[in-house]
N, C-alpha and C. Protein backbone atom coordinates (compact mmCIF):
# COMPACT_ATOMS: atom_id res chain seq x y z
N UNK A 1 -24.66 2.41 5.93
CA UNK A 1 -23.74 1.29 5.89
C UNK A 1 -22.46 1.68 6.62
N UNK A 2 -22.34 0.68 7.80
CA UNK A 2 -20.72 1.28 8.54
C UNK A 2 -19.94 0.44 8.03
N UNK A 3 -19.04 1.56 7.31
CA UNK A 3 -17.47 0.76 6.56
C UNK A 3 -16.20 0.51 7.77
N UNK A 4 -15.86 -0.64 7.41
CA UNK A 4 -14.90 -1.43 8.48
C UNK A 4 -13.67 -1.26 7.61
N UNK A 5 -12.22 -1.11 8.46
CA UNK A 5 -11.22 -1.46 7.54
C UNK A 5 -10.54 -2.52 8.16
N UNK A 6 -9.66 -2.75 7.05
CA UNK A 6 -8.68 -4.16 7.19
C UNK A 6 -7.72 -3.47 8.38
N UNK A 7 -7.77 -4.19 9.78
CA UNK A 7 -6.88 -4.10 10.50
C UNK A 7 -5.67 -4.83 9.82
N UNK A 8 -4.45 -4.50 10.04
CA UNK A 8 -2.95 -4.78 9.84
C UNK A 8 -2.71 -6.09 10.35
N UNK A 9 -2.74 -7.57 9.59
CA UNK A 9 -2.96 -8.59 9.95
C UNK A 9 -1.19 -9.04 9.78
N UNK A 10 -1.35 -9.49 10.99
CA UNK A 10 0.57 -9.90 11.50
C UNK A 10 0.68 -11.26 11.02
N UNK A 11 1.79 -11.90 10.36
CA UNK A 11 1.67 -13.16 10.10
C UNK A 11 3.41 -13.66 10.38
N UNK A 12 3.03 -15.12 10.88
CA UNK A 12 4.45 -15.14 11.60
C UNK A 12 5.50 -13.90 11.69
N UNK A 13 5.35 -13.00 12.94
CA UNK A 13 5.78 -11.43 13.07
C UNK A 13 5.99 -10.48 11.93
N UNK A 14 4.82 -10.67 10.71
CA UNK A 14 5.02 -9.98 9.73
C UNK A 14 3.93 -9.15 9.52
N UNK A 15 3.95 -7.45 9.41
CA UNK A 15 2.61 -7.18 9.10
C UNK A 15 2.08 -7.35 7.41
N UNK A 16 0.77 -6.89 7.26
CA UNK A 16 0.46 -7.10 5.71
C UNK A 16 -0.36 -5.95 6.22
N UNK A 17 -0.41 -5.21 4.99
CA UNK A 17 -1.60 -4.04 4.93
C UNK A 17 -1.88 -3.85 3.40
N UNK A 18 -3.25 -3.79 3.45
CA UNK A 18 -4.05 -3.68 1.63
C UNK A 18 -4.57 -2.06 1.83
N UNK A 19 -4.23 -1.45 0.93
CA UNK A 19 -4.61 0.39 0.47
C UNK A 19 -5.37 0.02 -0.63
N UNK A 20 -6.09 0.71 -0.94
CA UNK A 20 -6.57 1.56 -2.01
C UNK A 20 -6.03 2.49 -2.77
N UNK A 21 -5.92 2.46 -4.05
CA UNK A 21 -5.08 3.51 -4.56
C UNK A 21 -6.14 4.17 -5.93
N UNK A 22 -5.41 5.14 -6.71
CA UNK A 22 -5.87 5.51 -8.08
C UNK A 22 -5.10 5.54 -8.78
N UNK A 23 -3.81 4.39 -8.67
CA UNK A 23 -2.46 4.79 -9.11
C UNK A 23 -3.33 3.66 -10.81
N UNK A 24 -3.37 3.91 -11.85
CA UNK A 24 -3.61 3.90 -12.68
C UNK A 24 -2.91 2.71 -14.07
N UNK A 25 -1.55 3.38 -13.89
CA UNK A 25 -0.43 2.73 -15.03
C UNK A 25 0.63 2.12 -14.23
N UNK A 26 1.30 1.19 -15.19
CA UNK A 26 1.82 0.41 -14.98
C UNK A 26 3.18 1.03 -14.28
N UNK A 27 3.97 2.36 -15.20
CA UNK A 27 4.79 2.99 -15.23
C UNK A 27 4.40 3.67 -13.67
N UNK A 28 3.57 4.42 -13.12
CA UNK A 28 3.19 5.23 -11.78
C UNK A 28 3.78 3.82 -10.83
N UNK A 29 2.84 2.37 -11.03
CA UNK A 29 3.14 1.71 -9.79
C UNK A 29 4.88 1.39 -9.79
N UNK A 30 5.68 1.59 -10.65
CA UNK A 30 7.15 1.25 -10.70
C UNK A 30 7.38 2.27 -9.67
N UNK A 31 7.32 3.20 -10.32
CA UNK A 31 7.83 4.20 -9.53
C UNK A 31 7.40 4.59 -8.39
N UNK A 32 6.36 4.47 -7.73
CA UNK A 32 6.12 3.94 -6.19
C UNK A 32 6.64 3.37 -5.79
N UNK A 33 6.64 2.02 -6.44
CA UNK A 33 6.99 0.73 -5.56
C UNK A 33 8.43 0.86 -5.18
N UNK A 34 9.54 1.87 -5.99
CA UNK A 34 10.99 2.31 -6.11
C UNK A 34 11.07 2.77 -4.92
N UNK A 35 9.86 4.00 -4.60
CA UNK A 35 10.06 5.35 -3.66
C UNK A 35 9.92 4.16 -2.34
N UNK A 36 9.23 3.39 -2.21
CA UNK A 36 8.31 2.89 -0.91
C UNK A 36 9.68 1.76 -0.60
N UNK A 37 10.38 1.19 -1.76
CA UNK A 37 11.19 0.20 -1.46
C UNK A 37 12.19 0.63 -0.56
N UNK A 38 12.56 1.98 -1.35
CA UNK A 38 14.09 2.84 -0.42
C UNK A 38 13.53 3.26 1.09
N UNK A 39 12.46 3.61 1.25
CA UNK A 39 11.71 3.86 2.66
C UNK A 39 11.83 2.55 3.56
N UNK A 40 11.00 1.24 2.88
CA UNK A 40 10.57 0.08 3.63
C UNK A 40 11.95 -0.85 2.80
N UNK A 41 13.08 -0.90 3.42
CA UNK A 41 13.79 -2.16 2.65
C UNK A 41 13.18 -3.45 3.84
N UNK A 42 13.28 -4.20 2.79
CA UNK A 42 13.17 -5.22 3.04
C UNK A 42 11.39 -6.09 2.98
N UNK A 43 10.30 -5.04 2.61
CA UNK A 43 9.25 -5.09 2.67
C UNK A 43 9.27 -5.37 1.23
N UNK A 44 8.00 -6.47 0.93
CA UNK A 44 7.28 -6.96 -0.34
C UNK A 44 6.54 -6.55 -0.65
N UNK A 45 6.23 -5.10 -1.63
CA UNK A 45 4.78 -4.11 -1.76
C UNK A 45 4.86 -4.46 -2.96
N UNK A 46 3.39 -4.63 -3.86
CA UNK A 46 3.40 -4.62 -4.92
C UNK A 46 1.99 -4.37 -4.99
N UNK A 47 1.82 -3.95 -6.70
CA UNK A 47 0.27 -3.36 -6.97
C UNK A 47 -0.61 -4.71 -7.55
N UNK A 48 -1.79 -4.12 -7.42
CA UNK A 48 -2.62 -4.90 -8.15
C UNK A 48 -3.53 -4.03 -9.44
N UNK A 49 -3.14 -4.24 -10.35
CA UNK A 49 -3.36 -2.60 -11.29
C UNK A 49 -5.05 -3.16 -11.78
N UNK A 50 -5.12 -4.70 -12.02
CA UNK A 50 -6.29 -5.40 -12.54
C UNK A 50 -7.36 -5.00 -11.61
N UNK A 51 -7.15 -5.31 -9.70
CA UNK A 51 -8.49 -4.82 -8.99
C UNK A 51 -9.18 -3.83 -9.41
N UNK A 52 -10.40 -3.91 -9.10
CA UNK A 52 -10.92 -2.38 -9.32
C UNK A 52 -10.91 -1.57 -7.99
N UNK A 53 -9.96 -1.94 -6.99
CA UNK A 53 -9.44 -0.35 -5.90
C UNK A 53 -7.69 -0.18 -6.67
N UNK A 54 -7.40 -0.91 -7.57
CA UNK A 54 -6.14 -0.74 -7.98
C UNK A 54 -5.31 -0.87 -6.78
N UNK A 55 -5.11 -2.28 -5.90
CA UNK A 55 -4.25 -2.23 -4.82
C UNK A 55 -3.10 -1.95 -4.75
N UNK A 56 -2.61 -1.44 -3.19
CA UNK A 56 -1.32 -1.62 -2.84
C UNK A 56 -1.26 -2.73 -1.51
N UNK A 57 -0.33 -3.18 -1.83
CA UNK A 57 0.05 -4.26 -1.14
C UNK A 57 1.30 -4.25 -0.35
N UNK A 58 1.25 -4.16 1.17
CA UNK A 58 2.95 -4.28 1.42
C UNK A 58 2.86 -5.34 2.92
N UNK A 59 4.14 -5.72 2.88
CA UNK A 59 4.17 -6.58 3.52
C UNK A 59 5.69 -6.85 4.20
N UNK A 60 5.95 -7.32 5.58
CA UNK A 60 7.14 -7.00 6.43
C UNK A 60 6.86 -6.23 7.53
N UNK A 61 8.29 -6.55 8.06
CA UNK A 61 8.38 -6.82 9.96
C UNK A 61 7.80 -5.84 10.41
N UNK A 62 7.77 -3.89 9.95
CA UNK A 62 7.41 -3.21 10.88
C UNK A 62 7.44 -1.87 9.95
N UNK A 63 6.32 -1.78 9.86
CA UNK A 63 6.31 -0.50 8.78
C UNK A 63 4.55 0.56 8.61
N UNK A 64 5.08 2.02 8.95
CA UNK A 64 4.17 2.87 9.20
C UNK A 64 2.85 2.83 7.93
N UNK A 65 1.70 2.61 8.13
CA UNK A 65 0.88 2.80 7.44
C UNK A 65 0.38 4.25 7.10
N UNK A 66 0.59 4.68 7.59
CA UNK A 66 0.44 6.36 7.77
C UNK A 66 1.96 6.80 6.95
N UNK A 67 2.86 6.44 7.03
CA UNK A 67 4.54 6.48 6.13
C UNK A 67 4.41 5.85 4.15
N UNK A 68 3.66 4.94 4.66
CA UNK A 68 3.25 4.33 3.10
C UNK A 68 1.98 5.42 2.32
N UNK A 69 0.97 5.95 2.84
CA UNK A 69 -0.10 6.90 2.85
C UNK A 69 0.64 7.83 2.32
N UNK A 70 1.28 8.51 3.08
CA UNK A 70 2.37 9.91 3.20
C UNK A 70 3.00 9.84 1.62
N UNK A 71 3.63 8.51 1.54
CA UNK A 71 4.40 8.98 0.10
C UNK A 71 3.20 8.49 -0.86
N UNK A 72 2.65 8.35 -0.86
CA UNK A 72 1.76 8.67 -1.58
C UNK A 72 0.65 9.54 -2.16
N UNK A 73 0.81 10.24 -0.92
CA UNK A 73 0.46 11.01 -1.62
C UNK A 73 1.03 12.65 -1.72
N UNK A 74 2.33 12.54 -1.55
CA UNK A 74 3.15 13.15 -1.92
C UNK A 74 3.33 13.10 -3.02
N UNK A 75 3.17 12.17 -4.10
CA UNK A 75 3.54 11.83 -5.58
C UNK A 75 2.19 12.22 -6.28
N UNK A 76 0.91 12.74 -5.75
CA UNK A 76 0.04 13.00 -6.52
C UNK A 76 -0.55 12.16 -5.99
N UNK A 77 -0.90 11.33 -5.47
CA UNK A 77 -1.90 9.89 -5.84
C UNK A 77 -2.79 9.74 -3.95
N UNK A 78 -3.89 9.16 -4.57
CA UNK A 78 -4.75 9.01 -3.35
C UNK A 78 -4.52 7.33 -2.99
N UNK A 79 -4.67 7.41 -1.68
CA UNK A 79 -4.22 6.15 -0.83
C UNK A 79 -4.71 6.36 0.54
N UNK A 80 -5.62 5.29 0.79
CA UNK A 80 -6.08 4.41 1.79
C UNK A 80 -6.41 3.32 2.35
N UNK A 81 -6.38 2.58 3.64
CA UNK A 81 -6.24 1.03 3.73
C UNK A 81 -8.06 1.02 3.35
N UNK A 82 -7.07 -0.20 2.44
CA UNK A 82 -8.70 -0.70 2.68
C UNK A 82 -9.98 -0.91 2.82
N UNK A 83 -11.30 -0.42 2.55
CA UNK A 83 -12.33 -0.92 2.99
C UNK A 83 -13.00 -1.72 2.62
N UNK A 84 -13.71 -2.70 3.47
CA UNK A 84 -14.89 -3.54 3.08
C UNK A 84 -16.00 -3.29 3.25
């Protein structure tokens, strides 16, 4: 089976990118979403703790996917875009 990922879909000049995470609790995604906010201002990331890839979600004008990855897993936690 060849796994495809979610290319970085631009919407009126905005990117969106969906990760995969194992970020778990409620308390871990705060404190991501803190670290990633001071990195990406102005970007709308938020988790999805209910999915079962436990998403991350971010969204805005121009921001490293490989930079969002990075702090993540700097904090312990595994992170990747996407697959279908």
């Amino acid at each position: 089976m060849v796994k495809e990922t979610y290319s970085t879909t631009i919407m009126a000049g905005k990117m969106v990118e969906v990760f995969k995470t194992d970020v778990r609790h409620t308390d871990q995604s705060m404190m991501l979403v803190r670290k990633l906010k001071t990195r990406l201002p102005g970007c709308c990331i938020n988790f999805d703790l209910e999915d079962c890839d436990n998403v991350l979600r971010v969204e805005g004008e121009k921001f490293s996917t490989e930079g969002v990855i990075r702090v993540l897993n700097s904090c312990g936690f595994h992170c990747e875009v996407l697959a279908y």
